[in-house]
C-alpha atoms as a PDB file:
ATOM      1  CA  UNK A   1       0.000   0.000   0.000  1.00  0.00           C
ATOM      2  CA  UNK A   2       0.900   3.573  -1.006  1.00  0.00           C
ATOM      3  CA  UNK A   3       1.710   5.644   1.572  1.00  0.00           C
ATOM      4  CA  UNK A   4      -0.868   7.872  -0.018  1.00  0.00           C
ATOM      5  CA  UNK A   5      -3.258   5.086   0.262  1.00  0.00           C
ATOM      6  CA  UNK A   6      -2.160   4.662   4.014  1.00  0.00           C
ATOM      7  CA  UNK A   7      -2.766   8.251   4.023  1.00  0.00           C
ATOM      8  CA  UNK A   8      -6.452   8.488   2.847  1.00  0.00           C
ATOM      9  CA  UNK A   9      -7.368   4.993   4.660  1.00  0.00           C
ATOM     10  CA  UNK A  10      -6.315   6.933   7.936  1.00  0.00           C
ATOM     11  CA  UNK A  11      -7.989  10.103   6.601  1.00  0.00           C
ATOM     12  CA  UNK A  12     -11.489   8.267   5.953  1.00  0.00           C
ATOM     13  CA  UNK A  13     -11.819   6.678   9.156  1.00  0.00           C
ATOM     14  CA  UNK A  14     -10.745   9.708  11.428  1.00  0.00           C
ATOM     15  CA  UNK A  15     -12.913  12.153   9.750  1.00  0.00           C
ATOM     16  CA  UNK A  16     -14.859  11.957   6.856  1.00  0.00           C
ATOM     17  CA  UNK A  17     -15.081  13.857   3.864  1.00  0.00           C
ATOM     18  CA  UNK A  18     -13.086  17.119   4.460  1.00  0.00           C
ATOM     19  CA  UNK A  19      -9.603  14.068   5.442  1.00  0.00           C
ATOM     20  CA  UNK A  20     -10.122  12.665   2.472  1.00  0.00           C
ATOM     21  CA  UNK A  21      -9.069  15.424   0.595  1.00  0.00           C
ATOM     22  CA  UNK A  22      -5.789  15.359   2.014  1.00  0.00           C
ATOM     23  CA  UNK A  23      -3.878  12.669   0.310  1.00  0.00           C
ATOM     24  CA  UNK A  24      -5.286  14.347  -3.116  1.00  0.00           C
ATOM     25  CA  UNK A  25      -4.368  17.907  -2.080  1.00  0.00           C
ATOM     26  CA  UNK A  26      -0.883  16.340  -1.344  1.00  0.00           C
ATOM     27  CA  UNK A  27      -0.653  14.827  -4.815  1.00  0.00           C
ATOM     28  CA  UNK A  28      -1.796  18.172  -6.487  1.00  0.00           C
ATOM     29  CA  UNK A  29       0.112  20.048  -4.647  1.00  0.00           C
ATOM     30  CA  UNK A  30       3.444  17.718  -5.358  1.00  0.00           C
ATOM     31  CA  UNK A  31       2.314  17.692  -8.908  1.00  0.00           C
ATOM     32  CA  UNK A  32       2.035  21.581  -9.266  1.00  0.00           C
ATOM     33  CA  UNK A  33       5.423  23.741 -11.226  1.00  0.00           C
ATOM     34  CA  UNK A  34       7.305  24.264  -8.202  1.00  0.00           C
ATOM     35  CA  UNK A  35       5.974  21.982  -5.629  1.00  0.00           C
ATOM     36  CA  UNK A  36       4.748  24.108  -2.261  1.00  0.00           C
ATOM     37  CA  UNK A  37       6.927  26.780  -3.076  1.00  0.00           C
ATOM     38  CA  UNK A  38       5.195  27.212  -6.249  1.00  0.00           C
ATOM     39  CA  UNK A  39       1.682  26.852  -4.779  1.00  0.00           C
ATOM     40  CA  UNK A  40       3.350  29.681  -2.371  1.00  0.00           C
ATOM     41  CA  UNK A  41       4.617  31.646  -5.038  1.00  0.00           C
ATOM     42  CA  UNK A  42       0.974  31.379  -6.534  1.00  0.00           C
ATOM     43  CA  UNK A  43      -0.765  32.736  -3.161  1.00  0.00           C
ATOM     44  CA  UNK A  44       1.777  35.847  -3.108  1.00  0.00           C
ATOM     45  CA  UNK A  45       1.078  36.740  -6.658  1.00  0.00           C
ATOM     46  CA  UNK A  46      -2.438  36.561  -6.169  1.00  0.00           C
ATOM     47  CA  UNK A  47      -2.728  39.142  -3.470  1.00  0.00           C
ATOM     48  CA  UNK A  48      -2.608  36.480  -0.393  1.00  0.00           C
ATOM     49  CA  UNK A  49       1.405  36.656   0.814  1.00  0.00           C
ATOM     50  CA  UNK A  50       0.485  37.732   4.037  1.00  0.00           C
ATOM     51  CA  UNK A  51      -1.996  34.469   4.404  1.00  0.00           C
ATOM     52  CA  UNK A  52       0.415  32.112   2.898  1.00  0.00           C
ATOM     53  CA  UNK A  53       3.274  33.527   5.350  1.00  0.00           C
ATOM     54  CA  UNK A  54       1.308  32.981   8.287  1.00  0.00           C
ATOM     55  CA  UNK A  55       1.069  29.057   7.033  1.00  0.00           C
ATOM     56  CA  UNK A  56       4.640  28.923   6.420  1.00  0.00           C
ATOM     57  CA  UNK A  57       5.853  31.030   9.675  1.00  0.00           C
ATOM     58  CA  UNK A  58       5.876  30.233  13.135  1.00  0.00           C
ATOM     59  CA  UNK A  59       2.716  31.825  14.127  1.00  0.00           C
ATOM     60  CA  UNK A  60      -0.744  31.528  13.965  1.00  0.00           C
ATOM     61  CA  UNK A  61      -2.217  30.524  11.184  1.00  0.00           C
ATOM     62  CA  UNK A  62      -3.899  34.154   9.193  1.00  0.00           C
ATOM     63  CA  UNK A  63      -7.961  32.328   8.379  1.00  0.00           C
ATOM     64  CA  UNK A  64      -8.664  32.166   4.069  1.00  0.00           C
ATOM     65  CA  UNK A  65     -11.648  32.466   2.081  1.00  0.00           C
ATOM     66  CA  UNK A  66     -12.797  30.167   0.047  1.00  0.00           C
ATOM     67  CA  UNK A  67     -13.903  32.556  -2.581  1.00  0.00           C
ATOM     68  CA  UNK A  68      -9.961  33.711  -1.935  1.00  0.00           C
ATOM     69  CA  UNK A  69      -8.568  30.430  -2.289  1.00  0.00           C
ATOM     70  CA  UNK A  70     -11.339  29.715  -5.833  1.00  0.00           C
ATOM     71  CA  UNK A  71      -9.716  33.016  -6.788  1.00  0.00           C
ATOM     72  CA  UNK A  72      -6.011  32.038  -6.386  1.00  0.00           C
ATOM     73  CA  UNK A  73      -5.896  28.419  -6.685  1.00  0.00           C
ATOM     74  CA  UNK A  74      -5.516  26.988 -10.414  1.00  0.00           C
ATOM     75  CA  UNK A  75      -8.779  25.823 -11.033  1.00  0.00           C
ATOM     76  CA  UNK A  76      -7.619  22.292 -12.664  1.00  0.00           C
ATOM     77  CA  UNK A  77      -6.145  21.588  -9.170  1.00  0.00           C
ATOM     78  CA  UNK A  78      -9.371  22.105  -7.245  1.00  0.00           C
ATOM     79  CA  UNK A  79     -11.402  20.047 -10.092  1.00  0.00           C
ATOM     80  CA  UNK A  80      -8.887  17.136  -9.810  1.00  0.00           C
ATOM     81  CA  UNK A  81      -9.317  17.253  -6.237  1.00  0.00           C
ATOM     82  CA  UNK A  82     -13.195  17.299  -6.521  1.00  0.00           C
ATOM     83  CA  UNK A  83     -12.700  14.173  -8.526  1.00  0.00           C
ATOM     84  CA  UNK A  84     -10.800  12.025  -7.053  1.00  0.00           C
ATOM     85  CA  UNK A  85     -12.742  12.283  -3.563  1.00  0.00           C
ATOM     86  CA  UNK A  86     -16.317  12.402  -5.392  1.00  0.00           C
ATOM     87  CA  UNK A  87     -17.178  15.849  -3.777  1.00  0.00           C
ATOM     88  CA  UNK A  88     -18.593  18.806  -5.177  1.00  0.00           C
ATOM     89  CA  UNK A  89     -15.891  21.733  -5.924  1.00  0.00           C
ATOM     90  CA  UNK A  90     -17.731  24.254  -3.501  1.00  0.00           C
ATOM     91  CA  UNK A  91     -17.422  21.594  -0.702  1.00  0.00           C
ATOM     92  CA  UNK A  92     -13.535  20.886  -1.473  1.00  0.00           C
ATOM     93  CA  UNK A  93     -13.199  24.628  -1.354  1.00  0.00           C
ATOM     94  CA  UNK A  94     -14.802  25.522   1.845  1.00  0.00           C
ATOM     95  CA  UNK A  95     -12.956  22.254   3.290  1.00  0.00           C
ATOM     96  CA  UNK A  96      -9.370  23.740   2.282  1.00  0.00           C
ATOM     97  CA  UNK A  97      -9.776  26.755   3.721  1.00  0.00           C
ATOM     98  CA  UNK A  98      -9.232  25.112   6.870  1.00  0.00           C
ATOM     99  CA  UNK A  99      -7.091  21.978   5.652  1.00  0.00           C
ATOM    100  CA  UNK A 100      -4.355  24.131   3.196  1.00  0.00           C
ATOM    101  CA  UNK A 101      -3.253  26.549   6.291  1.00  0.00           C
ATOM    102  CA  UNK A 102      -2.953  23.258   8.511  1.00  0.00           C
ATOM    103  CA  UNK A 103      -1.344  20.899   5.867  1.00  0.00           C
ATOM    104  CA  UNK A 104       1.149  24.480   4.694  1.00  0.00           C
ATOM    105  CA  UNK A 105       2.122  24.684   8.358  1.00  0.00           C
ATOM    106  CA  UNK A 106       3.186  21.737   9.390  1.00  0.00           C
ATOM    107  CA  UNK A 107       4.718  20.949   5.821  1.00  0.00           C
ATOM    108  CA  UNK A 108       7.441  23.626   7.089  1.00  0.00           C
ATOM    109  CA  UNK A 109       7.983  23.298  11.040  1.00  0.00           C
ATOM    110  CA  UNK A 110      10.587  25.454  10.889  1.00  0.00           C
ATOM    111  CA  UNK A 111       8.522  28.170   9.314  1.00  0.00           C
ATOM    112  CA  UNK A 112      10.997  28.179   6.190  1.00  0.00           C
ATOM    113  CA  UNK A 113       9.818  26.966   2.693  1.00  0.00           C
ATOM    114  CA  UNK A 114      12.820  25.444   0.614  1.00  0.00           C
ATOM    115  CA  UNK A 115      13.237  26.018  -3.375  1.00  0.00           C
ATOM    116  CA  UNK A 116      10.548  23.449  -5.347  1.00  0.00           C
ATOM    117  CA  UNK A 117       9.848  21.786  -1.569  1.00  0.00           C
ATOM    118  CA  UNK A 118       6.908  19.157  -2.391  1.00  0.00           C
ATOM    119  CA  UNK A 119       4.977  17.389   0.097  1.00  0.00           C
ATOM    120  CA  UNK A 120       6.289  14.703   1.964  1.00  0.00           C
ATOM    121  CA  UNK A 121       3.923  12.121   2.504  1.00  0.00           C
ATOM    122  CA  UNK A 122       5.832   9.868   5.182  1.00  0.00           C
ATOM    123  CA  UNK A 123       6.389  13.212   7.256  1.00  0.00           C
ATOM    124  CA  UNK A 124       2.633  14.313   7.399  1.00  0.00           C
ATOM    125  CA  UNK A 125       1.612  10.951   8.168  1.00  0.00           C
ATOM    126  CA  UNK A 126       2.562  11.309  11.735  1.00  0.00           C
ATOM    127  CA  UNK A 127       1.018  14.598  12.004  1.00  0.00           C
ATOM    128  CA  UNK A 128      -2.002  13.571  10.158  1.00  0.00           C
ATOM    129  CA  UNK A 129      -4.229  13.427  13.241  1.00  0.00           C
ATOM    130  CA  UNK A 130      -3.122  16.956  14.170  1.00  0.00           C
ATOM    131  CA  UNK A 131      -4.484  17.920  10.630  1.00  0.00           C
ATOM    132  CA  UNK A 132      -8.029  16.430  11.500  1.00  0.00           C
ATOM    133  CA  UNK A 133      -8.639  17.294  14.899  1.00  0.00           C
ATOM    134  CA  UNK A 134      -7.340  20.827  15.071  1.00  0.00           C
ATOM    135  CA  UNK A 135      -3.848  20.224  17.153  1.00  0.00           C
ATOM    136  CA  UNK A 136      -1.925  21.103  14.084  1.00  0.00           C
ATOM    137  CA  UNK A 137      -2.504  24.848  14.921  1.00  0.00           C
ATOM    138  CA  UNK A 138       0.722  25.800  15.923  1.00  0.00           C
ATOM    139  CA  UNK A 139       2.631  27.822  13.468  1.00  0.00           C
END
């Protein structure tokens, strides 16, 4: 098994629909020009640096939109997301605007973002309960 799979096996039984997004928001997000950093880059173009810097950083997480996020996100992610967990785009959008800031932040502990960083599967796994339940708050 994948550790994807692991991932989104984990994911469906701790908490429904909005976890099972997260092993296909990984795979977008590893998939996108640039990894994280690119998705980051993508956020500061579009108006949201301040957002995405509170995700990387230390602190608390800043809160997003999901008419921000439909706005800055490439639309072909957040489709192939709706896809591949069978949920309407709306509802993947209003589930990452609590999910992305969670899944950014503890993708970079350190609150630094290294040059075409993807998403490490094996690394969230242990922090995957943090991700569902809220505990991953800390910056």
């Amino acid at each position: 098994m994948s550790l994807l799979n692991t991932l989104s096996t984990l994911a469906g039984s701790q908490a429904g629909s909005a976890a099972s997004l997260i092993p296909a928001l990984i795979e977008q997000i590893n998939k996108y020009p640039g990894g994280l950093s690119g998705l980051v880059e993508r956020f500061q173009k579009g108006g949201l640096g301040d957002v995405v810097s509170s995700w990387v950083g230390t602190g608390p997480n800043l809160p997003v939109s999901a008419q921000q996020l439909d706005g800055v996100l490439d639309p072909g992610m957040v489709d192939a997301v709706a896809t591949r967990t069978g949920q309407e785009r709306g509802s993947v959008l209003e589930s990452l605007t609590s999910l992305l800031p969670k899944l950014v932040d503890q993708a970079t502990p350190d609150g630094a973002l290294g040059a075409g960083q993807g998403l490490d599967p094996a690394k969230l796994l242990g922090s995957l309960a943090g991700l569902l339940d809220g505990r991953g708050q800390a910056g």
